[in-house]
C-alpha atoms as a PDB file:
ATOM      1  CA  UNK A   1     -74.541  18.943  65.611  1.00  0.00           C
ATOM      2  CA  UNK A   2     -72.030  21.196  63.686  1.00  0.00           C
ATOM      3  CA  UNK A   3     -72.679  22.139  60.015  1.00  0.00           C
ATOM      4  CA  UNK A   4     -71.171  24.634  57.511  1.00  0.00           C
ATOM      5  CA  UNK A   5     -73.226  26.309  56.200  1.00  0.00           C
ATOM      6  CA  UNK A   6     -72.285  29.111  53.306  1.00  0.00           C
ATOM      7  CA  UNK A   7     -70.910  32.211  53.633  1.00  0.00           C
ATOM      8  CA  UNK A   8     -73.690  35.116  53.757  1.00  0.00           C
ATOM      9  CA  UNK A   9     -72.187  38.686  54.063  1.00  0.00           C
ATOM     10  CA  UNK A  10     -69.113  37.603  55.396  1.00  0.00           C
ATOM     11  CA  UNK A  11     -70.639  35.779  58.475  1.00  0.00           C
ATOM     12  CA  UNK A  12     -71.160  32.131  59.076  1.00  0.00           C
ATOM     13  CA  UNK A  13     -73.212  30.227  60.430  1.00  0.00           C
ATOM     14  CA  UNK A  14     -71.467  26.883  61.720  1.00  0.00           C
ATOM     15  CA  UNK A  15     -73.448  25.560  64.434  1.00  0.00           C
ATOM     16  CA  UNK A  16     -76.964  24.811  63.487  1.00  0.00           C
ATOM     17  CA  UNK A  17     -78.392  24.470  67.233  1.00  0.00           C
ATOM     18  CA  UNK A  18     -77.117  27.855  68.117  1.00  0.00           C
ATOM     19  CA  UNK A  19     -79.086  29.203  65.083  1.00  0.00           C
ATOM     20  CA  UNK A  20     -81.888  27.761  65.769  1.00  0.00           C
ATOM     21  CA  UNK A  21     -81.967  29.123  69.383  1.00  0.00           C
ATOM     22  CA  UNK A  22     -81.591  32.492  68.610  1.00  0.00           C
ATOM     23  CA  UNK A  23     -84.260  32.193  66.274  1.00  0.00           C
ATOM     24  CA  UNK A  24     -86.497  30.876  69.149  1.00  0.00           C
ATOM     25  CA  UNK A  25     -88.348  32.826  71.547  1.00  0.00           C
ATOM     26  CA  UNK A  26     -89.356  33.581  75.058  1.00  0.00           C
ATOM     27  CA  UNK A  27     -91.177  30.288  76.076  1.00  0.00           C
ATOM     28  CA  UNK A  28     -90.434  27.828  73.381  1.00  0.00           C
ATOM     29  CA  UNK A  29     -86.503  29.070  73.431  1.00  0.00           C
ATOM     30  CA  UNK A  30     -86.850  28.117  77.303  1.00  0.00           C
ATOM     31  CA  UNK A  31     -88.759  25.152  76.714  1.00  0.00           C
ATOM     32  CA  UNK A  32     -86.273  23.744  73.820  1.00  0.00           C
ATOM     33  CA  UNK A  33     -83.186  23.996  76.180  1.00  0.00           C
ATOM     34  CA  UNK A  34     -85.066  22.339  79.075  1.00  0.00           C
ATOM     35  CA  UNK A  35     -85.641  19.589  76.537  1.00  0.00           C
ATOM     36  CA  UNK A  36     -82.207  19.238  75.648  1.00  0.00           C
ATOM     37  CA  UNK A  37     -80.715  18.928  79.009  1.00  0.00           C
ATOM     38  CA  UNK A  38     -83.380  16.535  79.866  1.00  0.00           C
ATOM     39  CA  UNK A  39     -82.989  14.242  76.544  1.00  0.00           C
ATOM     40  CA  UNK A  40     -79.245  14.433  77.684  1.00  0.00           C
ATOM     41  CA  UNK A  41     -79.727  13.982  81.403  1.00  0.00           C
ATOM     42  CA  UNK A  42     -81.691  10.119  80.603  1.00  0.00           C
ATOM     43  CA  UNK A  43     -79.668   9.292  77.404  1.00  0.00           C
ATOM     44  CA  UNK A  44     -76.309   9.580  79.319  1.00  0.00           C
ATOM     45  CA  UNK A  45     -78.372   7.564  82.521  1.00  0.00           C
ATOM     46  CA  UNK A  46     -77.944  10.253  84.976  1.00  0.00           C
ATOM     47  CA  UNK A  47     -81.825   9.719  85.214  1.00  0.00           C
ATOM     48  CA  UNK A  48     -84.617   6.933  83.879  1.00  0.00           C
ATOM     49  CA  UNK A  49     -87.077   7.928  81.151  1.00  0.00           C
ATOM     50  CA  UNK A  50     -89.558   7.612  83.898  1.00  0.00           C
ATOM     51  CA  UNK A  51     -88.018  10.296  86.196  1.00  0.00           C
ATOM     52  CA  UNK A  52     -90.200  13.701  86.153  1.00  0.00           C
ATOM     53  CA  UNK A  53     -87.843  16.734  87.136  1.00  0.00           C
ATOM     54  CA  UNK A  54     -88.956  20.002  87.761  1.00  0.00           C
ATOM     55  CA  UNK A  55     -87.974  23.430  86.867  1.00  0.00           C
ATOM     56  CA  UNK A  56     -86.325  24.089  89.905  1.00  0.00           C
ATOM     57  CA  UNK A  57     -85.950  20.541  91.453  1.00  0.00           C
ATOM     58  CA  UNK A  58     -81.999  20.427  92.424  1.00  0.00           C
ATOM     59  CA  UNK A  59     -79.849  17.879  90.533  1.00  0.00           C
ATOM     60  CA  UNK A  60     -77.579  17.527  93.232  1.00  0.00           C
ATOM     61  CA  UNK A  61     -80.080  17.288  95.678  1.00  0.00           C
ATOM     62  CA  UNK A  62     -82.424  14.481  93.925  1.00  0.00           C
ATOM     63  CA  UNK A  63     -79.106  12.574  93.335  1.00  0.00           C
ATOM     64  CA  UNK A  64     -79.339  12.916  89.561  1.00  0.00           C
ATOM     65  CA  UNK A  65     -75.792  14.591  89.015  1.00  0.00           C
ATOM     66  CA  UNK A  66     -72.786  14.595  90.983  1.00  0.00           C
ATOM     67  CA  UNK A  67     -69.561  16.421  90.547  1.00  0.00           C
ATOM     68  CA  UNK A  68     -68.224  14.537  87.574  1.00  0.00           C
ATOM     69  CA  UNK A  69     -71.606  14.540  85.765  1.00  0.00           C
ATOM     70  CA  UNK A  70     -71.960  18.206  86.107  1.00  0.00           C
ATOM     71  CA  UNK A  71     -68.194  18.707  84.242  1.00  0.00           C
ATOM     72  CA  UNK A  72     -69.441  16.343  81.633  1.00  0.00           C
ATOM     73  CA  UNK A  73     -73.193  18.304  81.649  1.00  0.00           C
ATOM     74  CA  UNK A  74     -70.664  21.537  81.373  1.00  0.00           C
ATOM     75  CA  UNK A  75     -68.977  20.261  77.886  1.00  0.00           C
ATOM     76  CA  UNK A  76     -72.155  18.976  76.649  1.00  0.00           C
ATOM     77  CA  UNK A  77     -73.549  22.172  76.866  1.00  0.00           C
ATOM     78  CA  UNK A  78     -70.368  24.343  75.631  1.00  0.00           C
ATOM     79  CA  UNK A  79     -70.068  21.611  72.840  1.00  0.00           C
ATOM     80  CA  UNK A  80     -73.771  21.966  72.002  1.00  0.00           C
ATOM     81  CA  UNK A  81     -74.596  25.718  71.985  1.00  0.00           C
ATOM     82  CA  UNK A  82     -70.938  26.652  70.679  1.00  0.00           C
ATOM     83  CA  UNK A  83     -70.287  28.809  73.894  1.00  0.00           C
ATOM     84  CA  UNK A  84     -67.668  29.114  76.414  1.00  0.00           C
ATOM     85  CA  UNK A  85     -68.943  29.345  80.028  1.00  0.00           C
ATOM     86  CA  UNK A  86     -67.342  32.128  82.043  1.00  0.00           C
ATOM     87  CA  UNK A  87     -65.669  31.325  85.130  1.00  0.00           C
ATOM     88  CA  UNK A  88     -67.941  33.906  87.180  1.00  0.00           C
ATOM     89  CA  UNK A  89     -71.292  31.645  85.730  1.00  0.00           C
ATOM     90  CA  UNK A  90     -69.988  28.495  86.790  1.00  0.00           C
ATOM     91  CA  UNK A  91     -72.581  28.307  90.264  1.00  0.00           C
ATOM     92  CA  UNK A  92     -74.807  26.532  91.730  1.00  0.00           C
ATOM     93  CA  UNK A  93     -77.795  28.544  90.615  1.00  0.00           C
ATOM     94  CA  UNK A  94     -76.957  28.160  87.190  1.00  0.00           C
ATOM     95  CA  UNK A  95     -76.331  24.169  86.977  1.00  0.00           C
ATOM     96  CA  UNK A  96     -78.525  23.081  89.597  1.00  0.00           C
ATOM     97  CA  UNK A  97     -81.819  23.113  88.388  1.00  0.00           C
ATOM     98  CA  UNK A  98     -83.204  23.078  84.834  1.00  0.00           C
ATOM     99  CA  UNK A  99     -84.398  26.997  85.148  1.00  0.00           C
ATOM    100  CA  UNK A 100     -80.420  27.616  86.098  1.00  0.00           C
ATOM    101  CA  UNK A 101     -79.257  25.889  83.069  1.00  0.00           C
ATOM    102  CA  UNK A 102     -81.972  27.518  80.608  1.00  0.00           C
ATOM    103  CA  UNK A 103     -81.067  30.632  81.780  1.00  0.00           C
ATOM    104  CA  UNK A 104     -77.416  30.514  81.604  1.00  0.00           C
ATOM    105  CA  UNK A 105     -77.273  29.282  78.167  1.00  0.00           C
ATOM    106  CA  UNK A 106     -80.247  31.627  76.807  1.00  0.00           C
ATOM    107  CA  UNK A 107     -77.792  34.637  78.299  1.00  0.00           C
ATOM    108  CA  UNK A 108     -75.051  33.113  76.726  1.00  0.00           C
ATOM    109  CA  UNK A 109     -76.051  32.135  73.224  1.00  0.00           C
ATOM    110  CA  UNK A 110     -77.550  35.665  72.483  1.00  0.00           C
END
């Protein structure tokens, strides 16, 4: 969700979710990301509302994502957090597992 907010100081703050992260912290940072893939993950049926993932349970692996879903999880997430994803973080360990995910966007929205 993108918003305008007004100009304070010369910056400006235009993406409400990525404000709202980096006010967040540690755990409940983590634990609002996680969220958000999730919520994503069943809304967009890559999984039923009934489907428990773990931490470091591997969407590829439980047959959750493929390689079309993960470009689309990619966009989502750029689109979401207003960041661009570096071609040297686009891995396995960062998009295979919720912990990979959390952790890639929490180093990228700082």
């Amino acid at each position: 969700m993108t918003i305008g907010l007004s100009d304070y100081k010369g910056q400006r703050c235009v993406t409400h979710n990525r404000c709202q992260l980096k006010k967040a912290k540690g755990t409940r940072h983590m634990e609002q990301v996680k969220n958000v893939i999730v919520d994503y993950l069943k809304a967009n049926s890559f999984m039923d509302r009934e489907t428990q993932l773990g931490d470091n349970d591997s969407l590829t692996q439980q047959g959750i994502i493929d390689s079309i879903g993960l470009l689309e999880l990619m966009d989502y997430i750029s689109d979401k957090y207003s960041i661009e994803i570096p071609e040297d973080m686009l891995t396995p360990e960062n998009f295979d597992s919720l912990q990979g995910i959390t952790n890639m966007v929490t180093k990228l929205v700082k």
